[in-house]
C-alpha atoms as a PDB file:
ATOM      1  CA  UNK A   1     -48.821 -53.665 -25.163  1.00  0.00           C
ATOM      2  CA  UNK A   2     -50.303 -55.672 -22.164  1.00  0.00           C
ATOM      3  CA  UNK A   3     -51.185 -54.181 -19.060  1.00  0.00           C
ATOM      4  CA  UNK A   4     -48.207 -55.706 -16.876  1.00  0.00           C
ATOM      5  CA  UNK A   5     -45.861 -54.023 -19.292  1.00  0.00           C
ATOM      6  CA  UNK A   6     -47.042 -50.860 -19.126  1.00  0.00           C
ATOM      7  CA  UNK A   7     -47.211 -51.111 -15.240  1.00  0.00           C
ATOM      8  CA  UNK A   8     -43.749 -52.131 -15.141  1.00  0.00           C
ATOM      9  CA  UNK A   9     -42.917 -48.705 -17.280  1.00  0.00           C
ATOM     10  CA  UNK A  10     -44.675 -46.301 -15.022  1.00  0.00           C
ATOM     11  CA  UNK A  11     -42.795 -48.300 -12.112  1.00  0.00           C
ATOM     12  CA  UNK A  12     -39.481 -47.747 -13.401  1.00  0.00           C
ATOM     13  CA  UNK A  13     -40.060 -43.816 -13.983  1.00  0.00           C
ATOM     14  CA  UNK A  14     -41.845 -43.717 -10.538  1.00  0.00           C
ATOM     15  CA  UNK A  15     -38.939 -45.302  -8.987  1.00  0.00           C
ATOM     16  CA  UNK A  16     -36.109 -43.489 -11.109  1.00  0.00           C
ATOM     17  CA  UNK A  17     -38.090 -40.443  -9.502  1.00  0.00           C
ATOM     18  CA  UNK A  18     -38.048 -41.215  -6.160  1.00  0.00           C
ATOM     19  CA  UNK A  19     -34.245 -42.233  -6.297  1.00  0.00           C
ATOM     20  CA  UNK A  20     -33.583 -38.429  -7.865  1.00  0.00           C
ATOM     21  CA  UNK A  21     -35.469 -36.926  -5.481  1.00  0.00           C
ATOM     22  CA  UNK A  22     -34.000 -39.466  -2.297  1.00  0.00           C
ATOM     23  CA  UNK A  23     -29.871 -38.443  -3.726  1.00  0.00           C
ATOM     24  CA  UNK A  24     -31.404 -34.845  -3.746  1.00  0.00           C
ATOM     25  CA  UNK A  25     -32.541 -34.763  -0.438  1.00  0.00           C
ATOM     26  CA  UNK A  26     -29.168 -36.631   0.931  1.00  0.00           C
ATOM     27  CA  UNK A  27     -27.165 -34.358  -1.173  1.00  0.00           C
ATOM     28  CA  UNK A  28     -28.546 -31.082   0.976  1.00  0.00           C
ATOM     29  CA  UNK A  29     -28.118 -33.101   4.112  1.00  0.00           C
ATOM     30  CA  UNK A  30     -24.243 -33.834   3.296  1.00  0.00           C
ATOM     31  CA  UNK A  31     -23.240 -30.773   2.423  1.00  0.00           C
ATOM     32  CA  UNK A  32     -24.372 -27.843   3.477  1.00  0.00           C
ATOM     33  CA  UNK A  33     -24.301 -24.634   0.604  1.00  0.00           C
ATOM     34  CA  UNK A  34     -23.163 -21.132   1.671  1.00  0.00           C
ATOM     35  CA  UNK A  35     -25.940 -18.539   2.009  1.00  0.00           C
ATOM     36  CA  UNK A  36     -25.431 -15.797  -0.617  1.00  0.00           C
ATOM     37  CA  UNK A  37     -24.916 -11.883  -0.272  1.00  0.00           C
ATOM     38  CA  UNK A  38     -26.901 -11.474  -3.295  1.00  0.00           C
ATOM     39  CA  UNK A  39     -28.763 -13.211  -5.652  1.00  0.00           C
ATOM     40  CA  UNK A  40     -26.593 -12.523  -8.281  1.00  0.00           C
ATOM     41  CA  UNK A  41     -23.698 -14.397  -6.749  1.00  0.00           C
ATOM     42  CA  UNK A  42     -21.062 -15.561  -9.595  1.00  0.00           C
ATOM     43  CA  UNK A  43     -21.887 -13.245 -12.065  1.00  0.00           C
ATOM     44  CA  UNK A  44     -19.415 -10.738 -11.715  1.00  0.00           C
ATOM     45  CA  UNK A  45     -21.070  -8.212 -13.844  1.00  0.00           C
ATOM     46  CA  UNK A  46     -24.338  -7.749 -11.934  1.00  0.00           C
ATOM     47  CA  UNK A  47     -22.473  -8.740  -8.385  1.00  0.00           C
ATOM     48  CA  UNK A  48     -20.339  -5.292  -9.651  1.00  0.00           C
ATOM     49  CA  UNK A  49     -23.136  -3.657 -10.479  1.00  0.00           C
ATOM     50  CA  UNK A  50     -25.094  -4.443  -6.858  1.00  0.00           C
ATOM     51  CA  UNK A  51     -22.037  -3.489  -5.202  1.00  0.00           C
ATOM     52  CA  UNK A  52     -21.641   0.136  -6.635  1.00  0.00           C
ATOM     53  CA  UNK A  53     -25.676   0.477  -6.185  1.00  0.00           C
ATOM     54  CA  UNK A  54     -24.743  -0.289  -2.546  1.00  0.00           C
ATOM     55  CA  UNK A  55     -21.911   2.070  -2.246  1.00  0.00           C
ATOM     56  CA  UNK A  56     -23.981   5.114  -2.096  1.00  0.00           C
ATOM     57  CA  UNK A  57     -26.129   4.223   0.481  1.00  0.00           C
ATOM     58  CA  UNK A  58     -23.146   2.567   2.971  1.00  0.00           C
ATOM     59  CA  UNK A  59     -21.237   5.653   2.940  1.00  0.00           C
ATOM     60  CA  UNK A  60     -24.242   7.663   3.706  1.00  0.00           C
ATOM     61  CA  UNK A  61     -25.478   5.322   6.342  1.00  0.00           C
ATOM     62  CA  UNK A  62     -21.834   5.527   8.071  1.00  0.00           C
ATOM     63  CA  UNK A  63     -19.696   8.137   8.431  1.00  0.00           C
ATOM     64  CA  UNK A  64     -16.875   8.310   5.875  1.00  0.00           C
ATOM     65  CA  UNK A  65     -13.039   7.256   7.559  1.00  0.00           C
ATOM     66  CA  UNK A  66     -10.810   9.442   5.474  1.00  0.00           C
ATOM     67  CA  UNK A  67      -7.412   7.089   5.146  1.00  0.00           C
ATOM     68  CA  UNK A  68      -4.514   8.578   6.320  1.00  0.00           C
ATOM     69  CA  UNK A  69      -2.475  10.193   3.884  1.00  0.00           C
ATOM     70  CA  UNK A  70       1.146   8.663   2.802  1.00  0.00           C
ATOM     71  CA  UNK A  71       3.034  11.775   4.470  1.00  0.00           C
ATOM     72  CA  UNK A  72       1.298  10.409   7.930  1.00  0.00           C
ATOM     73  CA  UNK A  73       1.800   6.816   7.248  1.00  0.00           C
ATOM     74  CA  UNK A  74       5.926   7.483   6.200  1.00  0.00           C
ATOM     75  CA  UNK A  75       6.518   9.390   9.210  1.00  0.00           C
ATOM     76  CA  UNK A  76       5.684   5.485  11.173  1.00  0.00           C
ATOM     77  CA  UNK A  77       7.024   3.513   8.582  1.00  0.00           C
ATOM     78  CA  UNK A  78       9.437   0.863   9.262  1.00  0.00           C
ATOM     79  CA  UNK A  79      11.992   1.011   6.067  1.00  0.00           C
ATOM     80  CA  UNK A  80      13.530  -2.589   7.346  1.00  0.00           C
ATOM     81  CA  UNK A  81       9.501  -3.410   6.855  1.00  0.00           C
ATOM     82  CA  UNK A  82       9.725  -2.378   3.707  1.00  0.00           C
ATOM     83  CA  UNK A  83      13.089  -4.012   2.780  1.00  0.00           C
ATOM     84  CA  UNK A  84      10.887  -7.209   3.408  1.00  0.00           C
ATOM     85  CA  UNK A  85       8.514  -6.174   1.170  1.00  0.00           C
ATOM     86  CA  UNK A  86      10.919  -5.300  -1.770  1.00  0.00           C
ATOM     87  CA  UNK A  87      12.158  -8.676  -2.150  1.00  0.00           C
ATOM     88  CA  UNK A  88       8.322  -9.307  -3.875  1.00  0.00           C
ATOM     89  CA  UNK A  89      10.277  -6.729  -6.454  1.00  0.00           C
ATOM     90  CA  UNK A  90      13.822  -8.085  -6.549  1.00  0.00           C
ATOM     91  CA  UNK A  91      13.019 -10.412  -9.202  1.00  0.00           C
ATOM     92  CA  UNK A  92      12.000  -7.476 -11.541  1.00  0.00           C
ATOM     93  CA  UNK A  93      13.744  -4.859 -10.215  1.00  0.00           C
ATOM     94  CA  UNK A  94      17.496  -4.034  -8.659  1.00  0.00           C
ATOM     95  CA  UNK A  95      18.035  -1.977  -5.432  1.00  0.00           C
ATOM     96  CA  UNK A  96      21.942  -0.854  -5.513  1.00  0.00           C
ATOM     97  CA  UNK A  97      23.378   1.748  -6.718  1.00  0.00           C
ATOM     98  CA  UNK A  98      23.990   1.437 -10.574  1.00  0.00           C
ATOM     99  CA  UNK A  99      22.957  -1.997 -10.027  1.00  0.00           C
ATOM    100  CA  UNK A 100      21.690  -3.535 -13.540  1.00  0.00           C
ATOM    101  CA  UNK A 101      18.117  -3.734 -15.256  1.00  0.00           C
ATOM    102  CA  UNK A 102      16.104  -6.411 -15.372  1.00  0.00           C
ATOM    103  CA  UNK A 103      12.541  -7.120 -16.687  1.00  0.00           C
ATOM    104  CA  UNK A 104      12.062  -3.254 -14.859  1.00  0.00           C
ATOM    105  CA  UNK A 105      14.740  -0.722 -14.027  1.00  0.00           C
ATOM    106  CA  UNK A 106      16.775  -0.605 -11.081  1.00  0.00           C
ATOM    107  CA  UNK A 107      15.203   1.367  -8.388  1.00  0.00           C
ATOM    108  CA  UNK A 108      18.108   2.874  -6.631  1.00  0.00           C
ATOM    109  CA  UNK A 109      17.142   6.666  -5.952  1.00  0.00           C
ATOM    110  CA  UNK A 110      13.903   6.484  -7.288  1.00  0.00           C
ATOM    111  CA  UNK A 111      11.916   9.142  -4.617  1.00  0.00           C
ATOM    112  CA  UNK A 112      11.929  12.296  -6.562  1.00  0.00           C
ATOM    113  CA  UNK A 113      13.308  10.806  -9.754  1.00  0.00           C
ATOM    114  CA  UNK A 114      11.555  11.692 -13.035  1.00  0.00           C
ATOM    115  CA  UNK A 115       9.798   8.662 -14.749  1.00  0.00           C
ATOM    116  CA  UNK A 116      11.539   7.137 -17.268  1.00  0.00           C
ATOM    117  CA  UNK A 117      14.929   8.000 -16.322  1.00  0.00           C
ATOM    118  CA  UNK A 118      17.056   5.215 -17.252  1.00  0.00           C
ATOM    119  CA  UNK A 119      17.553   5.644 -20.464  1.00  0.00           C
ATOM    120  CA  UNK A 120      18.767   2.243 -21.690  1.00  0.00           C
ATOM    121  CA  UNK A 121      15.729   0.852 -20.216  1.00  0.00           C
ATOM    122  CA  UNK A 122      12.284   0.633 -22.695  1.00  0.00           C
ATOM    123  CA  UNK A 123       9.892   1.884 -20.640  1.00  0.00           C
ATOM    124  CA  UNK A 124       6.255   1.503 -22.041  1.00  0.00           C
ATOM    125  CA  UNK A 125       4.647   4.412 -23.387  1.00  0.00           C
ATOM    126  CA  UNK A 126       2.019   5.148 -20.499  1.00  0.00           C
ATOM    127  CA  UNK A 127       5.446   5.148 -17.865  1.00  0.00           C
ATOM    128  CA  UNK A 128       7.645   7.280 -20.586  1.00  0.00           C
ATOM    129  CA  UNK A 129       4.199   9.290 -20.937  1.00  0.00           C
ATOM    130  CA  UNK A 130       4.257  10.551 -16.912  1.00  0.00           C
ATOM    131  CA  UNK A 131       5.112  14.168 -16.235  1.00  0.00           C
ATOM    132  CA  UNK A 132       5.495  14.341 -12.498  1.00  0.00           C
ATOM    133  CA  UNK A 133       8.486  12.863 -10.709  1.00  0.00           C
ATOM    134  CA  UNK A 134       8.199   9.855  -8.355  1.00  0.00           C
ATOM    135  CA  UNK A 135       7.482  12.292  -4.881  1.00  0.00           C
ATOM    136  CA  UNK A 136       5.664  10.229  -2.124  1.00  0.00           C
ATOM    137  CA  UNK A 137       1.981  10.699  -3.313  1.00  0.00           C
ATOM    138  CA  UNK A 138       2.816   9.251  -7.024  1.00  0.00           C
ATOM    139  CA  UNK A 139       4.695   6.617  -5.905  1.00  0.00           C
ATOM    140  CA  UNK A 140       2.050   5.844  -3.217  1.00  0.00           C
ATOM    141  CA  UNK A 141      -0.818   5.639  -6.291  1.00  0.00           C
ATOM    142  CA  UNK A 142       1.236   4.303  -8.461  1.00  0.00           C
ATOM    143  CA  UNK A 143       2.006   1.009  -5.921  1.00  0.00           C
ATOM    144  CA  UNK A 144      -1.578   0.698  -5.030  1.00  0.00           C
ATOM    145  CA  UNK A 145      -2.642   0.397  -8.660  1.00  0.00           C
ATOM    146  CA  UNK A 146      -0.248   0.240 -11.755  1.00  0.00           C
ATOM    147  CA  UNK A 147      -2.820  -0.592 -14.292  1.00  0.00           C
ATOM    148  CA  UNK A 148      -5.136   2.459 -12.600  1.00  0.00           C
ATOM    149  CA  UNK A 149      -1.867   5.230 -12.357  1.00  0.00           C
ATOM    150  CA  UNK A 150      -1.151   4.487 -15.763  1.00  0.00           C
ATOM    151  CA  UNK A 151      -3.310   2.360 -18.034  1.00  0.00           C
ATOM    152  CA  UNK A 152      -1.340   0.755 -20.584  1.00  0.00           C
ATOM    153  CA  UNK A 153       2.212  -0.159 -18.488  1.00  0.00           C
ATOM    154  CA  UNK A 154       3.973  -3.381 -18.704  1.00  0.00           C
ATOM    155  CA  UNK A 155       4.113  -3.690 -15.283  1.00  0.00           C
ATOM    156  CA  UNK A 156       2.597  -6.675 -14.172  1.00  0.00           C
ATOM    157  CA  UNK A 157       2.227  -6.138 -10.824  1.00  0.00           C
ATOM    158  CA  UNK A 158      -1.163  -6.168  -9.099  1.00  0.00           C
ATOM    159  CA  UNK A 159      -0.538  -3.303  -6.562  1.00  0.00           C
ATOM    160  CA  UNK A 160      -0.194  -3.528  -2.938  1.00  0.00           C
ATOM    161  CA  UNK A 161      -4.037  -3.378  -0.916  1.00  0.00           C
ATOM    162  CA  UNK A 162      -2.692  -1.799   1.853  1.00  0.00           C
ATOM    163  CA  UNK A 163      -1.572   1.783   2.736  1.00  0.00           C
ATOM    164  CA  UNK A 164       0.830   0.581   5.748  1.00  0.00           C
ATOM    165  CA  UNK A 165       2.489  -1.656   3.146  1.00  0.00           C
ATOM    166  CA  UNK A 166       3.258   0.608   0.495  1.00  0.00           C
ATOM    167  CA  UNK A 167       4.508   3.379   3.123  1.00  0.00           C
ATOM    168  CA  UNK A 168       7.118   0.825   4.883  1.00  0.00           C
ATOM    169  CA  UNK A 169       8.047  -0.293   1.399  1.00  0.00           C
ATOM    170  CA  UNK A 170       8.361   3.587   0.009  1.00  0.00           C
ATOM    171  CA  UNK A 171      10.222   4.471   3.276  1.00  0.00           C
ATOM    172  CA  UNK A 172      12.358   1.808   1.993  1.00  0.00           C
ATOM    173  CA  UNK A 173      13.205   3.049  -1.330  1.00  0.00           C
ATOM    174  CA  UNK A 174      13.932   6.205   0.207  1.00  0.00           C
ATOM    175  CA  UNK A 175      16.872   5.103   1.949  1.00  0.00           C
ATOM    176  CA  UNK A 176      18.318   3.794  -1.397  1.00  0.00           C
ATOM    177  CA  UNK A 177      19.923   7.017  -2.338  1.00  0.00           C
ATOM    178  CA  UNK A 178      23.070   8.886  -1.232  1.00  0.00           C
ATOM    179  CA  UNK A 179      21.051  12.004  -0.302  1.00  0.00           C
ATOM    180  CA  UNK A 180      17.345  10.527   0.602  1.00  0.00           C
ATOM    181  CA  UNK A 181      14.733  12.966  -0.011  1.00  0.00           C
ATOM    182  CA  UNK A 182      13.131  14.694   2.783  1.00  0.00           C
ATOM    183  CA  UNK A 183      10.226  13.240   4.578  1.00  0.00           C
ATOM    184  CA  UNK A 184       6.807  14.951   3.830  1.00  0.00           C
END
């Protein structure tokens, strides 16, 4: 191989370098990346396990904010609020009174009603497996979790983040009765 050949060869892989390097360089200028929390951003696994590791040592560095308990939050609640917020159910569930199943049961007089209580409806075993009737505190876990307050239902509802929410929408569902339950 001559010398002018092999010069051209380095060339090329000099220059194919420099381009790389030059698109790099542009690339960072053009867009901009977000600065991560951690450095094990998108890996949920270890970004889980960094977060509980923090936990600890954020609620020891602040004071812990107890949340306000459901029988606070109800006695605030807007039930039209919550009427709003039911219609995220009405294509599951039925409001009136011996209204019809659907995919779930019909929620009329559900506050203080034992689980599994419509009894043409299959429930799943974890639901048919609950012992305590629907008061304000079960239905208040229940709606902020399904999967947690009982692992294994059909449900496929996510659960509602926030407390205000599930108390307008559980003052709600207290009104669908013809003798609603007393307030806690």
């Amino acid at each position: 191989m001559s010398s002018l050949e092999f010069n051209k060869i380095v060339g090329a892989v000099l220059l194919a370098g420099i381009v790389a390097m030059a698109t790099g360089f542009a690339a960072d200028l053009l867009v901009r990346p977000k600065a991560t929390e951690h450095a094990t951003a998108g890996v949920p696994e270890q970004e889980a396990a960094v977060e509980e590791a923090a936990a600890p040592a954020e609620e020891a560095a602040a004071p812990a904010e107890e949340a306000p308990s459901i029988a606070a939050l109800l006695a605030g609640a807007d039930p039209a609020a919550g009427k709003d917020l039911a219609k995220r159910c009405a294509s599951c569930h039925t409001f009136v009174k011996d209204g019809a199943k659907k995919v779930g049961p019909n929620l009329w007089d559900i506050v203080g009603a034992k689980p599994a209580l419509v009894a043409e409806f299959a429930y799943s075993p974890a639901i048919a497996g609950l012992t305590e009737p629907w008061g304000y505190e079960q239905l208040d876990k229940f709606l902020a979790s399904p999967k947690t307050y009982a692992p294994g239902t059909k449900m496929t509802f996510a659960g509602m983040k926030k407390a205000e929410d599930r108390a307008a929408l559980i003052a709600y569902l207290r009104t669908l009765s013809d003798s609603p339950k007393p307030l806690p």
